[in-house]
N, C-alpha and C. Protein backbone atom coordinates (compact mmCIF):
# COMPACT_ATOMS: atom_id res chain seq x y z
N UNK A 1 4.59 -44.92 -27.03
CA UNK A 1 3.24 -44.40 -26.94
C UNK A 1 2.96 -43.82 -25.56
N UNK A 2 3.43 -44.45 -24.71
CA UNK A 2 3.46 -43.84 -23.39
C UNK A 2 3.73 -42.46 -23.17
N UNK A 3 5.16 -42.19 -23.54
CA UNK A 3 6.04 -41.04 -23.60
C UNK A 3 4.86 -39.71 -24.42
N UNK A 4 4.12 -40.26 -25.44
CA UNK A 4 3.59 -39.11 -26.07
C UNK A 4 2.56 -38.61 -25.16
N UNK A 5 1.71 -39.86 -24.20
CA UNK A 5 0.53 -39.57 -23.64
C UNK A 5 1.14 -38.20 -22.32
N UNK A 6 2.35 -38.87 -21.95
CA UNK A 6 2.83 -37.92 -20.80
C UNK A 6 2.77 -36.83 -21.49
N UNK A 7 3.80 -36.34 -22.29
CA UNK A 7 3.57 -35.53 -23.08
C UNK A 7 2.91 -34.24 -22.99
N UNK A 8 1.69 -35.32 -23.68
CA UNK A 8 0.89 -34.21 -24.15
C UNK A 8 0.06 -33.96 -22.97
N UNK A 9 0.17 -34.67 -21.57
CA UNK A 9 -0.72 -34.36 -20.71
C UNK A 9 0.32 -33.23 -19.60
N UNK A 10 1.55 -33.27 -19.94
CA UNK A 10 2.59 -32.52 -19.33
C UNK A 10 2.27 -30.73 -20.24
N UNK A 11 1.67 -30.77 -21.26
CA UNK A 11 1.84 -29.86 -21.68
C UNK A 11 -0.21 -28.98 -21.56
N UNK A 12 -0.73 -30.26 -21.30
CA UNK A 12 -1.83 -29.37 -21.24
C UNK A 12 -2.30 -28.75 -19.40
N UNK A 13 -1.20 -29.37 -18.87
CA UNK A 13 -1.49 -28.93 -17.61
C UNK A 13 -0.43 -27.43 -17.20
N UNK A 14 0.65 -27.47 -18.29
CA UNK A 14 1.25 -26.39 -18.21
C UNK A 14 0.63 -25.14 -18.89
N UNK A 15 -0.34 -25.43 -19.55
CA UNK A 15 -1.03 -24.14 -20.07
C UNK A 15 -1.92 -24.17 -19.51
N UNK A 16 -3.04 -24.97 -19.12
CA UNK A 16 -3.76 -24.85 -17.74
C UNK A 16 -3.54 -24.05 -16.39
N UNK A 17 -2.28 -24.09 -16.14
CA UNK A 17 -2.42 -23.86 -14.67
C UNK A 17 -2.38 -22.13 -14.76
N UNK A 18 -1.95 -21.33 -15.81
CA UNK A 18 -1.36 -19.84 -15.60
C UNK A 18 -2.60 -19.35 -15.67
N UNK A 19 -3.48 -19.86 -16.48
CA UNK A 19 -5.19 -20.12 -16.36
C UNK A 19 -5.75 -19.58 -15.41
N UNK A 20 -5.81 -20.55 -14.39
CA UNK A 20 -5.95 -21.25 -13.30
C UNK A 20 -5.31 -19.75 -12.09
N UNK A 21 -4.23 -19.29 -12.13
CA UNK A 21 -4.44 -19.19 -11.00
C UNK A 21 -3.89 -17.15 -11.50
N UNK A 22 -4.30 -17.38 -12.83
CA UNK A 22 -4.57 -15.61 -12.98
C UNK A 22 -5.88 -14.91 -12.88
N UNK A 23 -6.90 -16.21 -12.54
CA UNK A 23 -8.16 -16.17 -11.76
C UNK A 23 -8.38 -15.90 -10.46
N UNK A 24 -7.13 -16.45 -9.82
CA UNK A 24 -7.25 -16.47 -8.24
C UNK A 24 -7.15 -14.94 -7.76
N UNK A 25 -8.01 -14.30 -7.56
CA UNK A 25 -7.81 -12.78 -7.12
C UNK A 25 -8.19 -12.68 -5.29
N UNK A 26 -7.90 -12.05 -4.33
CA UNK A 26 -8.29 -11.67 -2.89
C UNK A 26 -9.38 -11.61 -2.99
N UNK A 27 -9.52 -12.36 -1.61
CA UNK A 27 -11.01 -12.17 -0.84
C UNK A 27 -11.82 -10.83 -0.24
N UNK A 28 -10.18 -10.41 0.10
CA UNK A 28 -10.78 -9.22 0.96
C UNK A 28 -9.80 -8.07 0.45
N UNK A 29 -10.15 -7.25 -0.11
CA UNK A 29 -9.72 -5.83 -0.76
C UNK A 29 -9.83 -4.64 0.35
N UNK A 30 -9.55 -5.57 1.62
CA UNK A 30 -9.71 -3.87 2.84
C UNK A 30 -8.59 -3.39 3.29
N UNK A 31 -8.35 -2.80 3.47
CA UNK A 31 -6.77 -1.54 3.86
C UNK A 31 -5.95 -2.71 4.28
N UNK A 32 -6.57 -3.57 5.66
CA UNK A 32 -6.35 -3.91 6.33
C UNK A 32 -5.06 -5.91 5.99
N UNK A 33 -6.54 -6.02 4.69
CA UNK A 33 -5.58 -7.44 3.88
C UNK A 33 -4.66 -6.54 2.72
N UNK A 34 -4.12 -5.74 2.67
CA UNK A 34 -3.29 -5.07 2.01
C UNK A 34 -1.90 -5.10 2.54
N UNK A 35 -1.28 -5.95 1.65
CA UNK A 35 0.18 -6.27 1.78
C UNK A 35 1.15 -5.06 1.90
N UNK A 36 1.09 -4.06 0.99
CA UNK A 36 1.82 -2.80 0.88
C UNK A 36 1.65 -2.02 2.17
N UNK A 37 0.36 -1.94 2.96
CA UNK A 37 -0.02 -1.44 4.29
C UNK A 37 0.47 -2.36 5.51
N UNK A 38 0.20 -3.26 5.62
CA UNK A 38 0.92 -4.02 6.86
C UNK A 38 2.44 -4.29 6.28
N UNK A 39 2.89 -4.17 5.20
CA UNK A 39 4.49 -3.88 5.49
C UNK A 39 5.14 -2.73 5.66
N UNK A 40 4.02 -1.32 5.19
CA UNK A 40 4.83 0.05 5.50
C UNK A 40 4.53 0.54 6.37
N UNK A 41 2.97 0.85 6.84
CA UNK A 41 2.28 1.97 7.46
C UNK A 41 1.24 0.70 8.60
N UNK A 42 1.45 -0.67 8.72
CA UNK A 42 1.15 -0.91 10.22
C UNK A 42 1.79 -0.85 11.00
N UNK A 43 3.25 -0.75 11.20
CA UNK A 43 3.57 -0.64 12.57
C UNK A 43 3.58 0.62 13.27
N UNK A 44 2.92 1.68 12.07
CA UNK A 44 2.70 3.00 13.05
C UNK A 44 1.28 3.33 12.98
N UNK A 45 -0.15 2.77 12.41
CA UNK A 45 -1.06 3.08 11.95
C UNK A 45 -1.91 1.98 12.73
N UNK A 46 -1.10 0.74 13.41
CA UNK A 46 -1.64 -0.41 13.72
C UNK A 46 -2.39 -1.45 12.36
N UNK A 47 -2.14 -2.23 12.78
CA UNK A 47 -2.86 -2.93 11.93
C UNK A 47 -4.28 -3.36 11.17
N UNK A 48 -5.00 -2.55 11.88
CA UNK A 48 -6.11 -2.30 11.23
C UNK A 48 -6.63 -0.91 11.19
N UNK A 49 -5.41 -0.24 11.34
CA UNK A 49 -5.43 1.31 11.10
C UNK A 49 -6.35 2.34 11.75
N UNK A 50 -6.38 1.62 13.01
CA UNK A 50 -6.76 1.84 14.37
C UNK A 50 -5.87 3.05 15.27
N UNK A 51 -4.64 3.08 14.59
CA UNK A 51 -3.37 3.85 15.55
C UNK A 51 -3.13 3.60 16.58
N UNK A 52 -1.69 4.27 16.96
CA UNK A 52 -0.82 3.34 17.92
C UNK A 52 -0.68 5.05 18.77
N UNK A 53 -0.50 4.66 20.10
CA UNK A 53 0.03 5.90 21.06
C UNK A 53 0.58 6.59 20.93
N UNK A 54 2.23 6.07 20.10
CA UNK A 54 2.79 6.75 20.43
C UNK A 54 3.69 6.75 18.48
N UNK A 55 2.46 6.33 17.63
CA UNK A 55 3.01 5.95 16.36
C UNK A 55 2.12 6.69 15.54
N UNK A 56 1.43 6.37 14.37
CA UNK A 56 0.74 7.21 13.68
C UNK A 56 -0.46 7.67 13.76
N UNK A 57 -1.34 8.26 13.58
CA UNK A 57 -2.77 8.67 14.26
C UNK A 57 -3.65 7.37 13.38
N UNK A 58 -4.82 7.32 13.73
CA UNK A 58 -5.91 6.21 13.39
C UNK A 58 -6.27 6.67 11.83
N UNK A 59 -6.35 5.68 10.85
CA UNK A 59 -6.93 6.22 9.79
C UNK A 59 -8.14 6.10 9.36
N UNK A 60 -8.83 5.97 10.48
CA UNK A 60 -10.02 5.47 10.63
C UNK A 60 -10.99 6.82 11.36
N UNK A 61 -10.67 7.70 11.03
CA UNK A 61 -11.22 9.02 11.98
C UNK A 61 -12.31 10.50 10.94
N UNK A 62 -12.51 11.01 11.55
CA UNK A 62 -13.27 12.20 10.97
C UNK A 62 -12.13 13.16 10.04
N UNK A 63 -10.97 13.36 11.07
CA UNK A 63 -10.10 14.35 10.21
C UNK A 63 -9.74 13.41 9.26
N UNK A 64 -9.38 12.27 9.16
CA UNK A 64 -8.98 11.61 7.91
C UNK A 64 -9.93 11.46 6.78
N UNK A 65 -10.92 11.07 7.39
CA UNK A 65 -12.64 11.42 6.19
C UNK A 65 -12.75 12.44 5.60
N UNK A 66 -12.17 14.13 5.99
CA UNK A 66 -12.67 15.03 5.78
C UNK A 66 -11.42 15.70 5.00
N UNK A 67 -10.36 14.63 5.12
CA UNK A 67 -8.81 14.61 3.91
C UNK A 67 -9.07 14.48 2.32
N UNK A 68 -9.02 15.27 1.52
CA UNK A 68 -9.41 14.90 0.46
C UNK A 68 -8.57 13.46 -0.34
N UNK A 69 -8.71 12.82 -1.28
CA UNK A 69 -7.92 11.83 -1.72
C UNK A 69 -6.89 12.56 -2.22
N UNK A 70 -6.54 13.76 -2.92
CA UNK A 70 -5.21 14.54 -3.56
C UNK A 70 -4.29 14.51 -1.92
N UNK A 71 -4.97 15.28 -1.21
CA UNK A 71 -4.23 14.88 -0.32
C UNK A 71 -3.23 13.81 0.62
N UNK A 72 -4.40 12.95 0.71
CA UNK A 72 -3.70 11.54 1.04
C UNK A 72 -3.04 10.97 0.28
N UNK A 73 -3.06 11.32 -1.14
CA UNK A 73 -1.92 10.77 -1.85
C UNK A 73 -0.72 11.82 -1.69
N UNK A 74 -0.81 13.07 -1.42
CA UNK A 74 0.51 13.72 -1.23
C UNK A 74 1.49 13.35 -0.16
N UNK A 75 0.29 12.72 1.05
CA UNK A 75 0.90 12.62 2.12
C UNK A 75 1.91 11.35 1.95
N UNK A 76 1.08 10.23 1.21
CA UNK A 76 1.50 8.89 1.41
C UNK A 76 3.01 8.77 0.50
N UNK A 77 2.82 9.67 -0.49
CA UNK A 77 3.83 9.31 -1.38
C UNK A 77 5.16 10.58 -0.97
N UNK A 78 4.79 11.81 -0.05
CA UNK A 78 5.96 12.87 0.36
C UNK A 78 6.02 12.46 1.44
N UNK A 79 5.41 11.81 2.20
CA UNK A 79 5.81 11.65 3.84
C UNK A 79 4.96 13.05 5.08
N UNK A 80 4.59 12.85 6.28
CA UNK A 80 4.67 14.27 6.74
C UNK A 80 5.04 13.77 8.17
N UNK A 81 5.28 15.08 8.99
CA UNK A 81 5.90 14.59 10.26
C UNK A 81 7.02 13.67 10.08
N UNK A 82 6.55 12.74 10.84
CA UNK A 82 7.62 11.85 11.30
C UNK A 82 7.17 10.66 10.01
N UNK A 83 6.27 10.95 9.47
CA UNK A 83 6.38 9.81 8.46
C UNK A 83 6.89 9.57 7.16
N UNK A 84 7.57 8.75 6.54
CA UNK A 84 8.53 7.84 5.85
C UNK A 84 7.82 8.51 4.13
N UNK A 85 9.03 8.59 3.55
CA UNK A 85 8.59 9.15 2.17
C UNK A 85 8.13 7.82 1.19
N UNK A 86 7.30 7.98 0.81
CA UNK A 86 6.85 6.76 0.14
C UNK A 86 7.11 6.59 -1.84
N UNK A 87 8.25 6.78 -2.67
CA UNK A 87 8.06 7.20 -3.43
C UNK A 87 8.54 5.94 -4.33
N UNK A 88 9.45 5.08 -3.82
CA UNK A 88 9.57 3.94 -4.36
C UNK A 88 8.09 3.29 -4.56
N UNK A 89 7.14 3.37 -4.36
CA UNK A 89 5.81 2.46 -4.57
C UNK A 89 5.24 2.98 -5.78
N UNK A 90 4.68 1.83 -6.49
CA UNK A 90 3.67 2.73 -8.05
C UNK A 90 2.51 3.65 -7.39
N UNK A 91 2.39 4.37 -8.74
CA UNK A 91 1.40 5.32 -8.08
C UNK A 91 0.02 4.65 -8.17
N UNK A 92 -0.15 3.50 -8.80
CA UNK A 92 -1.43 2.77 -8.39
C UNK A 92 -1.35 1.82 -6.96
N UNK A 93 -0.68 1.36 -6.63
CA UNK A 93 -0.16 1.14 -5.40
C UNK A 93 -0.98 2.01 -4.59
N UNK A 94 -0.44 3.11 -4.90
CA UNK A 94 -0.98 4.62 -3.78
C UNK A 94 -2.29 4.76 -3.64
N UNK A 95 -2.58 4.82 -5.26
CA UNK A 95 -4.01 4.94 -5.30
C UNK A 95 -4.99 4.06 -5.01
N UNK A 96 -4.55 2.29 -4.57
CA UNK A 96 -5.22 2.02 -3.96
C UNK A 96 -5.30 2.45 -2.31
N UNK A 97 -4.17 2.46 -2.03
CA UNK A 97 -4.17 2.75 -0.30
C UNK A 97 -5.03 3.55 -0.31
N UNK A 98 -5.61 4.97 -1.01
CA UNK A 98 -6.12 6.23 -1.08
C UNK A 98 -7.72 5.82 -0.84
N UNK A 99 -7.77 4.36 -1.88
CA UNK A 99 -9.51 3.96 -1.80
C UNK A 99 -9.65 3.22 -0.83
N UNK A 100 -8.74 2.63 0.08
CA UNK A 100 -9.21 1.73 0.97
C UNK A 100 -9.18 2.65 2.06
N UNK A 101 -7.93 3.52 2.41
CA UNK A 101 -8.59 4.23 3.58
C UNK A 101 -9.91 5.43 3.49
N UNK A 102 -10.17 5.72 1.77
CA UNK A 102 -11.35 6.54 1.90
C UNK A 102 -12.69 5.38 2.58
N UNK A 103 -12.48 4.07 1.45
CA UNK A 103 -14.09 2.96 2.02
C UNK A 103 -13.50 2.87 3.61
N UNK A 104 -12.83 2.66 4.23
CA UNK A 104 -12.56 2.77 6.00
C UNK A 104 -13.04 3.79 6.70
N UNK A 105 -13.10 5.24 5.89
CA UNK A 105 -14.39 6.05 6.80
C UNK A 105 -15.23 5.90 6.40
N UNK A 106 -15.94 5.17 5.49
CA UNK A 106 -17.26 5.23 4.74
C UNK A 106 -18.09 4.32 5.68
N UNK A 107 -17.48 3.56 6.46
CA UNK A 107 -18.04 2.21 7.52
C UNK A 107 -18.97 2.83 8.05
């Protein structure tokens, strides 16, 4: 009788938990808590996409505001200058980077 109680309490916590934590979504949806961005485009964009001297320009600026989103997705996913072709990433991937650095000039 024991064995069944485990059981069945082994099995309601295993359908519980996928529950549980396909609820758990981010706090913060800004460029900046964006995993795909601080592993590709902070060490030249800085980390809060501020820009670096001698690395990528700030994405936080007027000419970047005044970038349309077609654009910034051409850029992010062909590369320009000196920057890295991005094509291994989904294109929703992209398209978020596209909305977080558009809400980053919207500040």
């Amino acid at each position: 009788m024991t064995t069944f109680r485990f059981t069945i309490a082994t099995y309601s916590l295993l359908f519980a938990y996928p529950a549980v934590s396909a609820q758990t979504l981010p706090s913060d949806t800004s460029l900046s808590a964006n995993p795909l961005f601080q592993e590709n485009c902070a060490k030249c964009h800085g980390k809060n996409a501020e820009g670096r001297h001698f690395g990528g320009p700030s994405l936080n600026s007027e000419k970047t505001s005044a970038t349309s989103a077609v654009t910034l997705r051409g850029i992010i996913t062909n590369g320009k200058g000196r920057m890295q072709v991005c094509r291994q990433v989904d294109i929703g991937e992209i398209d978020t980077l596209v909305e977080q650095i558009k809400a980053l000039n919207r500040k």
